[in-house]
Protein backbone atom coordinates (compact mmCIF):
# COMPACT_ATOMS: atom_id res chain seq x y z
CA UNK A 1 2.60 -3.98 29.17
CA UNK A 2 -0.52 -2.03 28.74
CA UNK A 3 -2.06 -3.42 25.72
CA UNK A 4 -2.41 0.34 23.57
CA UNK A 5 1.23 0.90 24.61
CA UNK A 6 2.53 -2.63 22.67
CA UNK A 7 0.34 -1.76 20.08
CA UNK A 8 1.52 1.47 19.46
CA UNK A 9 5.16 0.16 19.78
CA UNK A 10 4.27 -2.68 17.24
CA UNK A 11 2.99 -0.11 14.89
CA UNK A 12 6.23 1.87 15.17
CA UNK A 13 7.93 -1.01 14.43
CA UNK A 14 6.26 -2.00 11.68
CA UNK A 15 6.03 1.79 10.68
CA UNK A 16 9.96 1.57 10.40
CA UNK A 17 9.36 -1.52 8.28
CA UNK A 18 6.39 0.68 5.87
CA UNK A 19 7.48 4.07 6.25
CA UNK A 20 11.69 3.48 5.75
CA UNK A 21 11.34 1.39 2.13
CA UNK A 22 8.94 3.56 0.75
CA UNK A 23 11.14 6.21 1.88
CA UNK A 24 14.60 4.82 -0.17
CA UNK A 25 11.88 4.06 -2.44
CA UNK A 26 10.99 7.92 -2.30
CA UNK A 27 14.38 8.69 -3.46
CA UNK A 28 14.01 6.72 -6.51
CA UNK A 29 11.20 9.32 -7.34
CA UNK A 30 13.60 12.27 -8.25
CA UNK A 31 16.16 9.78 -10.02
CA UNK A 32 13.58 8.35 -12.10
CA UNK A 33 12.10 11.76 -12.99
CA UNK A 34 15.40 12.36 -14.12
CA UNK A 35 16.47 10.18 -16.16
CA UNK A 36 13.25 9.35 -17.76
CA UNK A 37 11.18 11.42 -19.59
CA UNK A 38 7.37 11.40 -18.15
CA UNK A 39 6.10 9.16 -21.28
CA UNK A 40 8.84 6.45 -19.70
CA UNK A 41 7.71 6.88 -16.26
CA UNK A 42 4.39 6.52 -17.52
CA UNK A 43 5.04 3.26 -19.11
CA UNK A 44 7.32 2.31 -15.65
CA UNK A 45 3.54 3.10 -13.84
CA UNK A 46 1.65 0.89 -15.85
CA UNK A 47 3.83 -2.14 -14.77
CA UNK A 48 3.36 -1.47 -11.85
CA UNK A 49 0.21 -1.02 -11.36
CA UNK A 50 -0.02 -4.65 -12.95
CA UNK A 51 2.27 -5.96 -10.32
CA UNK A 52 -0.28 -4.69 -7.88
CA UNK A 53 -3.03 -6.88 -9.35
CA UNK A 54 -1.55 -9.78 -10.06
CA UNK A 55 -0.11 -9.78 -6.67
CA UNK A 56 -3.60 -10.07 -5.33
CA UNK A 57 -4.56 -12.94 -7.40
CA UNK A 58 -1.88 -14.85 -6.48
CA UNK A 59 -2.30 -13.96 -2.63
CA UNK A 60 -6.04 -14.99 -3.20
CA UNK A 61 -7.13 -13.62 0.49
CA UNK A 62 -4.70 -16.53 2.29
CA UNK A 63 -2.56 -13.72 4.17
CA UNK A 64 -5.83 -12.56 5.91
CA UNK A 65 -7.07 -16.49 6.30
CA UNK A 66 -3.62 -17.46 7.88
CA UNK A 67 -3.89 -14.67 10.75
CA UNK A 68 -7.60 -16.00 10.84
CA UNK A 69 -6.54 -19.67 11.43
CA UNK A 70 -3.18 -19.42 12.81
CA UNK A 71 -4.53 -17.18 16.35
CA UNK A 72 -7.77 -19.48 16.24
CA UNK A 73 -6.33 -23.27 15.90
CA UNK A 74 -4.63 -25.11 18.64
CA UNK A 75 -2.47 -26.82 15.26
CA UNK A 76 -0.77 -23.69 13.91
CA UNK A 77 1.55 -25.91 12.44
CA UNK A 78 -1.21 -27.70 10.80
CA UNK A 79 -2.63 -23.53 9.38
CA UNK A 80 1.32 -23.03 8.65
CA UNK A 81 2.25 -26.25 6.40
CA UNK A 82 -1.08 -25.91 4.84
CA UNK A 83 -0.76 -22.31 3.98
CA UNK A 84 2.79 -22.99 2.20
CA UNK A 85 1.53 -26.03 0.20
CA UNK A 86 -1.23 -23.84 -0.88
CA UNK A 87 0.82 -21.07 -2.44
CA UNK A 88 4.02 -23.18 -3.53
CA UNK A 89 1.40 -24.87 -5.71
CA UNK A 90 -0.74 -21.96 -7.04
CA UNK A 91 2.74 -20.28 -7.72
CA UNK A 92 4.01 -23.21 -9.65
CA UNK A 93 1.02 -22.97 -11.50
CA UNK A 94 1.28 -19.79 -12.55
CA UNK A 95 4.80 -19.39 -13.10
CA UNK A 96 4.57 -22.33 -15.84
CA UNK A 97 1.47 -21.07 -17.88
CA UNK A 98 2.45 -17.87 -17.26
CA UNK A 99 5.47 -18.36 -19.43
CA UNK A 100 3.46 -20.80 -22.09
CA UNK A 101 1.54 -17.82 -22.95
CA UNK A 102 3.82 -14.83 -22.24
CA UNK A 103 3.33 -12.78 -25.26
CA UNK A 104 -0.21 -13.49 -25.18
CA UNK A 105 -0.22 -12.06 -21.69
CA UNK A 106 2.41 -9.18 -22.57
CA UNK A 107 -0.05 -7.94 -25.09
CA UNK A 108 -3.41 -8.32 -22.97
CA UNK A 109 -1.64 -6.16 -20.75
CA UNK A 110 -0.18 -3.67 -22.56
CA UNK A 111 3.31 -4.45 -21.64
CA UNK A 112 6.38 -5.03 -23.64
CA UNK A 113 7.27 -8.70 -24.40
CA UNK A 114 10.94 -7.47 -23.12
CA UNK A 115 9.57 -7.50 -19.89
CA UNK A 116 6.83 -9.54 -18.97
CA UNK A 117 9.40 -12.42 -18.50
CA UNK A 118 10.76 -10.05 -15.22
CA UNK A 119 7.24 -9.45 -14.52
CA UNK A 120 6.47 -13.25 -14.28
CA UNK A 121 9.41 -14.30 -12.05
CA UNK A 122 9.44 -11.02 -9.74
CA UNK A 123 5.19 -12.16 -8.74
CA UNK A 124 6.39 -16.04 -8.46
CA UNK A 125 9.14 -14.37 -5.99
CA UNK A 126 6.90 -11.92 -4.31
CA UNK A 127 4.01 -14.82 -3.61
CA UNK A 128 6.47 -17.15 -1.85
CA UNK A 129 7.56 -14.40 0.92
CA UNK A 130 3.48 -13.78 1.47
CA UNK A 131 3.06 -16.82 4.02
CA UNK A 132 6.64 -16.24 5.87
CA UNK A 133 5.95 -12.50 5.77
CA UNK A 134 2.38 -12.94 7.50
CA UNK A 135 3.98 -15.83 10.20
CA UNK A 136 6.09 -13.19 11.55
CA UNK A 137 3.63 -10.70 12.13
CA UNK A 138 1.48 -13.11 13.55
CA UNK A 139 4.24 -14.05 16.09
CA UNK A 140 4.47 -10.58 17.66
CA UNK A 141 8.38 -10.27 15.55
CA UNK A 142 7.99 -6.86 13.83
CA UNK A 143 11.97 -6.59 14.75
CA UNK A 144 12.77 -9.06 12.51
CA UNK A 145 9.92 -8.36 9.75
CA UNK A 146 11.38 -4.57 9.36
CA UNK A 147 14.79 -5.84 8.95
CA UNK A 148 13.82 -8.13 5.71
CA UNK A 149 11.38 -5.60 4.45
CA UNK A 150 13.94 -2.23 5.09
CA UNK A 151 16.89 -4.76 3.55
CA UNK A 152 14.95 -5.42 0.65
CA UNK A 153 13.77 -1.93 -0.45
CA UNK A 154 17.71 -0.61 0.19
CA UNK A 155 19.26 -3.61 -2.23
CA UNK A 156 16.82 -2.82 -4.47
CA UNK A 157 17.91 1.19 -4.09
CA UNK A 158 21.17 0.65 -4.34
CA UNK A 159 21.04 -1.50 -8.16
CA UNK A 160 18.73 1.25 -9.09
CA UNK A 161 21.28 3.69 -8.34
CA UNK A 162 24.03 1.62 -10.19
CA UNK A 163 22.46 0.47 -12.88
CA UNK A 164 20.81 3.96 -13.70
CA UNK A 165 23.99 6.28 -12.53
CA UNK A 166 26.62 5.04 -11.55
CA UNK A 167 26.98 2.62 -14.77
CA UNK A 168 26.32 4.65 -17.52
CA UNK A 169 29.22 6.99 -16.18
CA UNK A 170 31.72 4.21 -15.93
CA UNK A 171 30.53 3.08 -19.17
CA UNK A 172 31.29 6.59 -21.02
CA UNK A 173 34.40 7.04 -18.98
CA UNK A 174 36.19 3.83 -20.13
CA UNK A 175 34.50 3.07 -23.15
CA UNK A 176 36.51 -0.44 -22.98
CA UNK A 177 36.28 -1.51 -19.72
CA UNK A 178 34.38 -4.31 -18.08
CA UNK A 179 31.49 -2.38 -16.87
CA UNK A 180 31.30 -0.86 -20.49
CA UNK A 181 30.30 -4.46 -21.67
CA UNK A 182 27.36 -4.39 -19.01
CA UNK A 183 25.56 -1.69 -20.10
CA UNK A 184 23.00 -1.02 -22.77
CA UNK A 185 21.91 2.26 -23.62
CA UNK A 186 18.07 2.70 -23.55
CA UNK A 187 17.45 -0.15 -21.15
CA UNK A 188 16.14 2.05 -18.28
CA UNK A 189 12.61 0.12 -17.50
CA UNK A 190 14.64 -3.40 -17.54
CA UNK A 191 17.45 -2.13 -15.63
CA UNK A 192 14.59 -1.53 -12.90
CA UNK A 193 13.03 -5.07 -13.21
CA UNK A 194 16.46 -6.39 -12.96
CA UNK A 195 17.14 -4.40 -9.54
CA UNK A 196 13.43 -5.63 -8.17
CA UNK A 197 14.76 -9.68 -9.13
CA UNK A 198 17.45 -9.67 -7.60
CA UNK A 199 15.97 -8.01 -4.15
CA UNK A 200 12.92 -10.36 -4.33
CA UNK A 201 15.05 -13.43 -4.86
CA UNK A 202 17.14 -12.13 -1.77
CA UNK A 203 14.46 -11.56 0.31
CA UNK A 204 12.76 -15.40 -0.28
CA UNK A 205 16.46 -16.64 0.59
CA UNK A 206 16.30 -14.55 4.03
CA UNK A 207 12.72 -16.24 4.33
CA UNK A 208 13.48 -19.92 3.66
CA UNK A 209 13.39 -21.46 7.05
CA UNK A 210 9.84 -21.35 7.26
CA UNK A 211 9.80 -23.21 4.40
CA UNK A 212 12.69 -25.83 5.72
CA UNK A 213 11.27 -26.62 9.20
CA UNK A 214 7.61 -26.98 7.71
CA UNK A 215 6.40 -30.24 8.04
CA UNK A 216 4.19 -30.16 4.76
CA UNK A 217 1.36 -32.45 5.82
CA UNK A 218 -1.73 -30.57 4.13
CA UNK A 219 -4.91 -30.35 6.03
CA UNK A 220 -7.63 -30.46 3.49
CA UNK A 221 -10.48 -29.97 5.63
CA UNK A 222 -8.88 -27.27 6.89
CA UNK A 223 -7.77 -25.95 3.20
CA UNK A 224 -11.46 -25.56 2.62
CA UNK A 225 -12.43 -23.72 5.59
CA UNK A 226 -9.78 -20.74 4.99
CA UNK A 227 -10.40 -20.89 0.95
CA UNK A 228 -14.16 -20.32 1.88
CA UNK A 229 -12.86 -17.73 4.17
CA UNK A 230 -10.07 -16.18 1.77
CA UNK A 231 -12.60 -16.16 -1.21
CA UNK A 232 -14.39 -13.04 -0.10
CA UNK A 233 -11.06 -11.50 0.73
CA UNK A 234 -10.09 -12.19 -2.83
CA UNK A 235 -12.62 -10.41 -4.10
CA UNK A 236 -12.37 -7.02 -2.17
CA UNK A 237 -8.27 -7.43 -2.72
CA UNK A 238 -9.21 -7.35 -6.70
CA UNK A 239 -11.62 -4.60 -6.12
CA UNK A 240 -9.52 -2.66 -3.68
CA UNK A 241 -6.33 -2.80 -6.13
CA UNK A 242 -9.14 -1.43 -8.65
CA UNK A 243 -9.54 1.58 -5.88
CA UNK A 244 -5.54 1.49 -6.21
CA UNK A 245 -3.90 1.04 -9.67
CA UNK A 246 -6.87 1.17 -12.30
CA UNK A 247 -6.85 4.70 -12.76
CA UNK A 248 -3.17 4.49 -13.61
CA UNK A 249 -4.19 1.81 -16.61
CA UNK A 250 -7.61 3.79 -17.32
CA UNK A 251 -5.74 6.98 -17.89
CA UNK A 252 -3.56 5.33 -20.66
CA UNK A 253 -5.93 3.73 -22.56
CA UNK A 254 -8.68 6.39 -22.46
CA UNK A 255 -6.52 9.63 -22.72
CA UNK A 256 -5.53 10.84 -26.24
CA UNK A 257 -2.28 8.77 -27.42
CA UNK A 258 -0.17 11.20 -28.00
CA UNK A 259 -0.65 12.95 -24.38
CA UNK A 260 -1.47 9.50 -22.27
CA UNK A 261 1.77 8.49 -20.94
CA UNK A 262 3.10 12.12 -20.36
CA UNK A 263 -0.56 12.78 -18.18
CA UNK A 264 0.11 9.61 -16.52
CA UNK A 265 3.80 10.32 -15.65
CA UNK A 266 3.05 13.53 -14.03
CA UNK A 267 -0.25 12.45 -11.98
CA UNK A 268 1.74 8.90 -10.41
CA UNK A 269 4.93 11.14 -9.44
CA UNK A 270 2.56 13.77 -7.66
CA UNK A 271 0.54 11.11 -6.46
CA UNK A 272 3.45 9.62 -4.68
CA UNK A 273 3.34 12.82 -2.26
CA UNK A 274 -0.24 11.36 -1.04
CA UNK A 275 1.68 8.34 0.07
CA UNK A 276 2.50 9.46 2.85
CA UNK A 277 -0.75 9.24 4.43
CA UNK A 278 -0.59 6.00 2.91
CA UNK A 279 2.33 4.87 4.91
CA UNK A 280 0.96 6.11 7.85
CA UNK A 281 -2.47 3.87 7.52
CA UNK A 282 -0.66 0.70 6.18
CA UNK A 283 1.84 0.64 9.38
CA UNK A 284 -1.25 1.03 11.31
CA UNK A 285 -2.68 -1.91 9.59
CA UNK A 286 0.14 -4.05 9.87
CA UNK A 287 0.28 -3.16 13.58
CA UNK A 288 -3.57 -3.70 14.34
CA UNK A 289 -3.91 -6.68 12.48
CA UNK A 290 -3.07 -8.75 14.46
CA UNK A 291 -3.83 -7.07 17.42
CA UNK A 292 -7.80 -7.28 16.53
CA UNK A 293 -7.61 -11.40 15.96
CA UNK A 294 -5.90 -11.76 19.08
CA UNK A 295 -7.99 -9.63 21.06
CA UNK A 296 -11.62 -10.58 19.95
CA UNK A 297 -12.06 -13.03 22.48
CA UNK A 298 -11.82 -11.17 25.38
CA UNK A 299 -14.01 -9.04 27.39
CA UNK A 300 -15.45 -5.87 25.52
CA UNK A 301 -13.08 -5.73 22.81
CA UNK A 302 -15.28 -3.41 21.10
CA UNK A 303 -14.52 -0.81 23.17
CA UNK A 304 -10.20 -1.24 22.65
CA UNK A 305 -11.30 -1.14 18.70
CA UNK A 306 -13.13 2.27 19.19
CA UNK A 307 -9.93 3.88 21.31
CA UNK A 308 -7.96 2.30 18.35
CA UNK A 309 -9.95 4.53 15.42
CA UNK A 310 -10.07 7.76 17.66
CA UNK A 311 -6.23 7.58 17.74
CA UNK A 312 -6.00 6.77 14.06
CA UNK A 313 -8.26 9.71 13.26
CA UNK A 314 -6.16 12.44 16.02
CA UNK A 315 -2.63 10.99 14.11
CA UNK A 316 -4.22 10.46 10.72
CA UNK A 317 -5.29 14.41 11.06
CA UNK A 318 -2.32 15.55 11.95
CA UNK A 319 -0.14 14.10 8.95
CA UNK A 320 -3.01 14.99 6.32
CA UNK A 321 -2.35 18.85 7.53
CA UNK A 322 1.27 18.51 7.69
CA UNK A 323 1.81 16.84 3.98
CA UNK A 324 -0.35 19.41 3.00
CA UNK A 325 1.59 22.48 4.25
CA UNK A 326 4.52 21.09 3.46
CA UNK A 327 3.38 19.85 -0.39
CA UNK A 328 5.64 22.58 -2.28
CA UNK A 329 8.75 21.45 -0.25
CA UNK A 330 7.87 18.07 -0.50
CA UNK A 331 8.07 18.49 -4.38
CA UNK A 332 11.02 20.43 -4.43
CA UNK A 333 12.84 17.41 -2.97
CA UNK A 334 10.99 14.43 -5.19
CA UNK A 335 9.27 15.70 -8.01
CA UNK A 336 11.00 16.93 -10.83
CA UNK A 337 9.56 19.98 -12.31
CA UNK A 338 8.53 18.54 -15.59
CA UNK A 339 6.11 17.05 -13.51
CA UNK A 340 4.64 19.60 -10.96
CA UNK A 341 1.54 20.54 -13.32
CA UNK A 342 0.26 17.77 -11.70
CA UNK A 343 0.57 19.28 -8.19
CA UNK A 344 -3.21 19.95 -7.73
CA UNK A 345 -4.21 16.22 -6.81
CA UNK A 346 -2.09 16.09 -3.69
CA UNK A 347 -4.43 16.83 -1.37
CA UNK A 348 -7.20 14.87 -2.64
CA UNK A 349 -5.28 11.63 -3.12
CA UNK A 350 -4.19 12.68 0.68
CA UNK A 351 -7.84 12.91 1.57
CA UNK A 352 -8.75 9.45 -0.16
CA UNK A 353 -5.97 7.62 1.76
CA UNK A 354 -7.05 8.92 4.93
CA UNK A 355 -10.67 7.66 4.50
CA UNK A 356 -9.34 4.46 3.43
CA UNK A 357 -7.22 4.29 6.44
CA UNK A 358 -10.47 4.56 8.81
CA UNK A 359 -12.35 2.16 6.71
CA UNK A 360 -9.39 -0.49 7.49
CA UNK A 361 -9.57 0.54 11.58
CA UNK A 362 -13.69 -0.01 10.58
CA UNK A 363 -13.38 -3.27 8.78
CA UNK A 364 -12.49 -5.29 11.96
CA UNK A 365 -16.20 -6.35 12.52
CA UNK A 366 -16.36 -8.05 9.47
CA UNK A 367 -13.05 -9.84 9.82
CA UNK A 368 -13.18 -10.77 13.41
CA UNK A 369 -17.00 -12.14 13.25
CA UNK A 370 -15.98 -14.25 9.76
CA UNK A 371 -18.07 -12.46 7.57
CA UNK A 372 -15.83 -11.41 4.98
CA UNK A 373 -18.26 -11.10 1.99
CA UNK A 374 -19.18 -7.88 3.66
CA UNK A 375 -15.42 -6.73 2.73
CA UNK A 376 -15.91 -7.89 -0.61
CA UNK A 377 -19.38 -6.20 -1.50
CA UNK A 378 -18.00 -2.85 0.26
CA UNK A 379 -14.71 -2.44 -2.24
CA UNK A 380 -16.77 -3.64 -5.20
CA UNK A 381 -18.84 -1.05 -4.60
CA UNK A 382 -15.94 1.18 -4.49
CA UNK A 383 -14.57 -0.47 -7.45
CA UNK A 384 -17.24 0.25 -9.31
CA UNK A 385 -17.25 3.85 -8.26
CA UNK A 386 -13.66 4.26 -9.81
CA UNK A 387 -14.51 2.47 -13.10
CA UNK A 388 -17.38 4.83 -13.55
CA UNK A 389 -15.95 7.86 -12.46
CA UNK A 390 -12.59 7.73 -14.76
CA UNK A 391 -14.75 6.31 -17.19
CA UNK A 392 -16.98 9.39 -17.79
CA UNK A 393 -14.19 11.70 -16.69
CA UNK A 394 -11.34 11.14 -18.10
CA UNK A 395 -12.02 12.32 -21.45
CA UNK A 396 -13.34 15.51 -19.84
CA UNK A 397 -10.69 16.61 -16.59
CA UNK A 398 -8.06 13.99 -17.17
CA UNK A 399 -6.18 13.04 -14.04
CA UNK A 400 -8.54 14.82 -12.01
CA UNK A 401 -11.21 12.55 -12.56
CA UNK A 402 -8.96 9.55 -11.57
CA UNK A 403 -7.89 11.92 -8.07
CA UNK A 404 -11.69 12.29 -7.28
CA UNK A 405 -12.60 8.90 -8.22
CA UNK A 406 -10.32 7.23 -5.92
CA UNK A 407 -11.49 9.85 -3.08
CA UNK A 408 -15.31 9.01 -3.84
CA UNK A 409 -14.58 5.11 -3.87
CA UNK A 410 -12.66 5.57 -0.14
CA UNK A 411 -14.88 7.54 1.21
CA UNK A 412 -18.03 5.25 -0.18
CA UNK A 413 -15.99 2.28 1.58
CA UNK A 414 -15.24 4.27 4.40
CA UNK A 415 -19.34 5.31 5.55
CA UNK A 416 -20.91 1.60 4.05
CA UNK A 417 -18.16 -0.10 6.82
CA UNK A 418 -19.53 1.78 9.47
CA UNK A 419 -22.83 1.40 8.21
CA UNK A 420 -22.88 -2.14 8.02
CA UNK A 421 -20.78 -3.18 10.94
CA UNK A 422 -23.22 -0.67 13.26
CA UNK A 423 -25.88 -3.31 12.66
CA UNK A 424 -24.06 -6.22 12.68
CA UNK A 425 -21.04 -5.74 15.41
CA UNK A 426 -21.69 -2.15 16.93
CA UNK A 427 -18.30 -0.78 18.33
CA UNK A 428 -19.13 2.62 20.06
CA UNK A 429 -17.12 4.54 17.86
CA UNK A 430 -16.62 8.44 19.52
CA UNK A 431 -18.25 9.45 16.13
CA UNK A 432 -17.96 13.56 17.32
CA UNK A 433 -14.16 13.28 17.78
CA UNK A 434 -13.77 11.46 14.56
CA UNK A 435 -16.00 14.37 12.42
CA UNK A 436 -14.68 17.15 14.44
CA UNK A 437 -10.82 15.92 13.62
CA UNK A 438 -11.95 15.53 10.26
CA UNK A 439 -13.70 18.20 9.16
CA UNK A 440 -11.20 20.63 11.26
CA UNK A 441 -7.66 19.00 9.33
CA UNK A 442 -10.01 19.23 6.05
CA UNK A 443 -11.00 23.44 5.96
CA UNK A 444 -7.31 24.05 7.39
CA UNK A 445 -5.59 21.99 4.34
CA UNK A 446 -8.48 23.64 2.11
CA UNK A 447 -7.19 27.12 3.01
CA UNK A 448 -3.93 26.43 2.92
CA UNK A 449 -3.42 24.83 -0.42
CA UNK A 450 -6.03 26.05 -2.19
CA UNK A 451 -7.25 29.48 -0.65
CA UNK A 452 -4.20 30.91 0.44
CA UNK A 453 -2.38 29.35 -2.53
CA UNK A 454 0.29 26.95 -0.91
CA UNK A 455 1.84 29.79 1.40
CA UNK A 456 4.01 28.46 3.94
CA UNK A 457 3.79 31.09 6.69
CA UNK A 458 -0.25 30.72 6.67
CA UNK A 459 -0.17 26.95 6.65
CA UNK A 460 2.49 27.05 9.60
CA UNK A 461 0.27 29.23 11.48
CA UNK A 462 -3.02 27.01 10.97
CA UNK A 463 -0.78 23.39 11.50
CA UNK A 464 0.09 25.38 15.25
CA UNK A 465 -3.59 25.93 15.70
CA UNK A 466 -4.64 22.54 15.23
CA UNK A 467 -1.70 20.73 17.31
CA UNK A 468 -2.45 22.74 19.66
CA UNK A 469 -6.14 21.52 19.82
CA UNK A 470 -4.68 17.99 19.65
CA UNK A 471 -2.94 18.56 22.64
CA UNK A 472 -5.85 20.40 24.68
CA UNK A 473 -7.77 17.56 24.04
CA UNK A 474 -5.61 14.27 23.74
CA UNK A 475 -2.78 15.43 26.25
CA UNK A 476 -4.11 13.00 29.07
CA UNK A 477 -5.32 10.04 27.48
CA UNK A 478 -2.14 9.52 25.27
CA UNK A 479 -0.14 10.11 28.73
CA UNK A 480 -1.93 7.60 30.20
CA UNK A 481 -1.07 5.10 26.81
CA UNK A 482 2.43 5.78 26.84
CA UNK A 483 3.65 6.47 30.48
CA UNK A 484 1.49 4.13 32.19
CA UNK A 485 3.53 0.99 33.01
């Protein structure tokens, strides 16, 4: 099979797997903007965005190590058994003096005592599927990969949807019933942990034969190598979830109290609509990933990597224009209207997710040629961007200082990459397709959204316009891609 073709049908694949969760997940969005006021969401957000931070320290860079080792070593049971020792023991770890200190930790965060017990045991849970998770995208199985993943998210729909509907009107229609004695009024935010348990506990059951077959005989020489490998992948995961979540946290703490978790409520539901973009670029991650280890052996991979980015940047351009004309229908559907004063920020956090989507096609030369500290200077820099930025803006423009930050920390990532990997692993990127895509998608969603004030007729007529440059000028290379045998 042509080698674009099978990565473009990986990427579907694991596009399903991405794009179909977050989807269900999606439709949480208008339930939880129902039933929760936007100070609970708010609070909901801030867990959350915790969850995304701790998951990265207890990942500590050995997902991208194990693709490193595992398509490298002629002993991938060796990288495999010595990947699984490595987080069953850092998870133990955790999970124990996690618990010793749990109120200490629920009040360094900011985070009920109530719950930090469910936050504890859903990261020990989520840590243990990391290695199985990355083995089967490793192994070409994206069949299998989407199943788990697209099971997960819809068991985890599904006891949201009880627990938040379905029981509370049982409960008030037979007052003495059994499913009366389940449910406590006011217990929204652990109702939710309690769905994400039970659907992370389900999904390390589905992953356990990894674990069983696994010979366990740990390598430390080889431990060594991908920990001095992972390290620098540790740091630009902490600095990248910075980029991600901190804004969330920053806007709590450094709003006034008595507007914080309402501000925060509405900016992470409309925020949500810029996730699509996000979708788009993590399927396209999960799909390339791979694809780049395997392939940087062979003759002139540079030049695959380069046809890779042009048709990120052609799709990529595409779905920033269409979220954008779409954005009031889109929050007809999710958003609650409590929370549309927030609306504004779409199209930036869109923006921002698109330049971090190139800067992951651009980050290839630092992964493929080992030098992974590059990574890590590249999203400090960007985390330091978004500590700054919120920092001094908050207090002025609220949640628009945290949309603009995380668009100036993307788009800093984004232009260092390419800076840095032109001198050190030059990839002849078509840099006048990429700008002209760009810059076209950008002053058509500007006029749109902005200029002509969200109407839908105008934005049709511009979204036309630009697919049909798309296919004027892509029409015969992505024919040759996808009909060529």
């Amino acid at each position: 099979m042509n080698p674009l073709k099978k990565l473009f049908k990986q990427t579907f694949i694991y596009g399903l797997a991405t794009v179909l969760p977050r989807m269900l997940s999606f439709l949480l969005l208008p339930l939880y903007t129902r039933v929760m006021a936007p100070e609970l969401y708010g609070e909901v957000t801030i867990i959350f965005a915790w969850f995304a931070i701790f998951n990265v320290f207890l990942a500590y860079g050995m997902e991208t190590a194990f693709f490193r080792f595992y398509n490298k070593s002629d002993n991938k049971e060796g990288v495999v058994a010595t990947s699984l020792l490595s987080i069953l023991t850092s998870t133990a770890f955790f999970f124990v003096l996690a618990f010793m200190f749990y109120n200490s930790l629920a009040g360094l965060l900011g985070i009920d005592p109530e719950f930090i017990k469910y936050v504890i045991v859903i990261l020990s849970l989520d840590a243990l599927v990391m290695i199985p998770f990355a083995w089967l995208r490793a192994n070409e199985k994206p069949i299998k990969y989407a199943i788990i993943k697209i099971f997960n998210v819809a068991i985890y729909l599904c006891l949201n949807v009880f627990f938040l509907v379905l029981l509370p009107k049982w409960a008030e229609g037979n007052p003495e019933g059994f499913l009366a004695g389940m449910y406590t009024a006011d217990f929204e935010i652990s109702y939710i942990l309690i769905s994400n348990l039970i659907a992370s506990g389900i999904t390390l059951l589905l992953m356990l034969p990894l674990y069983l077959k696994s010979t366990y005989k740990f390598d430390r020489g080889l431990w060594k190598k991908m920990m001095k490998y992972a390290w620098p992948v540790l740091i630009a995961g902490i600095a990248f979830t910075i980029n991600e979540v901190f804004d969330k946290i920053m806007l709590e703490r450094l709003l006034p109290p008595d507007v914080a978790e309402s501000e925060l409520g509405m900016y992470a539901a409309c925020y949500k609509l810029g996730m699509f973009m996000t979708l788009f670029a993590t399927a396209f991650r999960l799909g390339i990933e791979p694809f780049f280890f395997s392939h940087s052996t062979t003759e002139n991979p540079q030049k695959a990597y380069a046809q890779i980015t042009d048709y990120f940047v052609v799709l990529g351009s595409v779905i920033f224009l269409v979220v954008v004309v779409s954005a009031d229908i889109l929050k007809e559907i999710f958003v609650d209207k409590a929370y549309w004063e927030a609306m504004p920020v779409v199209p930036i956090i869109l923006l921002a997710s698109f330049c971090l989507g190139i800067y992951h096609n651009l980050s290839v030369w630092y992964k493929v040629t080992d030098r992974t500290k590059y990574g890590a200077f590249i999203s400090l820099i960007g985390a330091f961007l978004t500590i700054l930025i919120n920092y001094i803006f908050i207090p002025v423009i609220g949640y628009y200082a945290s949309a603009f930050a995380t668009l100036a920390a993307y788009g800093a990532m984004m232009l260092l990459s390419y800076y840095f990997g032109r001198k050190n692993y030059p990839i002849p990127y078509n840099l006048r397709k990429i700008v002209f895509y760009l810059s076209v998608s950008l002053v058509f969603s500007v006029l749109s959204f902005y200029v002509f004030n969200r109407n839908l007729v105008v934005g049709s007529l511009l979204l036309l316009v630009f697919l049909g440059l798309v296919y004027k000028m892509e029409n015969e290379k992505l024919r040759q891609i996808f009909l060529k045998k």
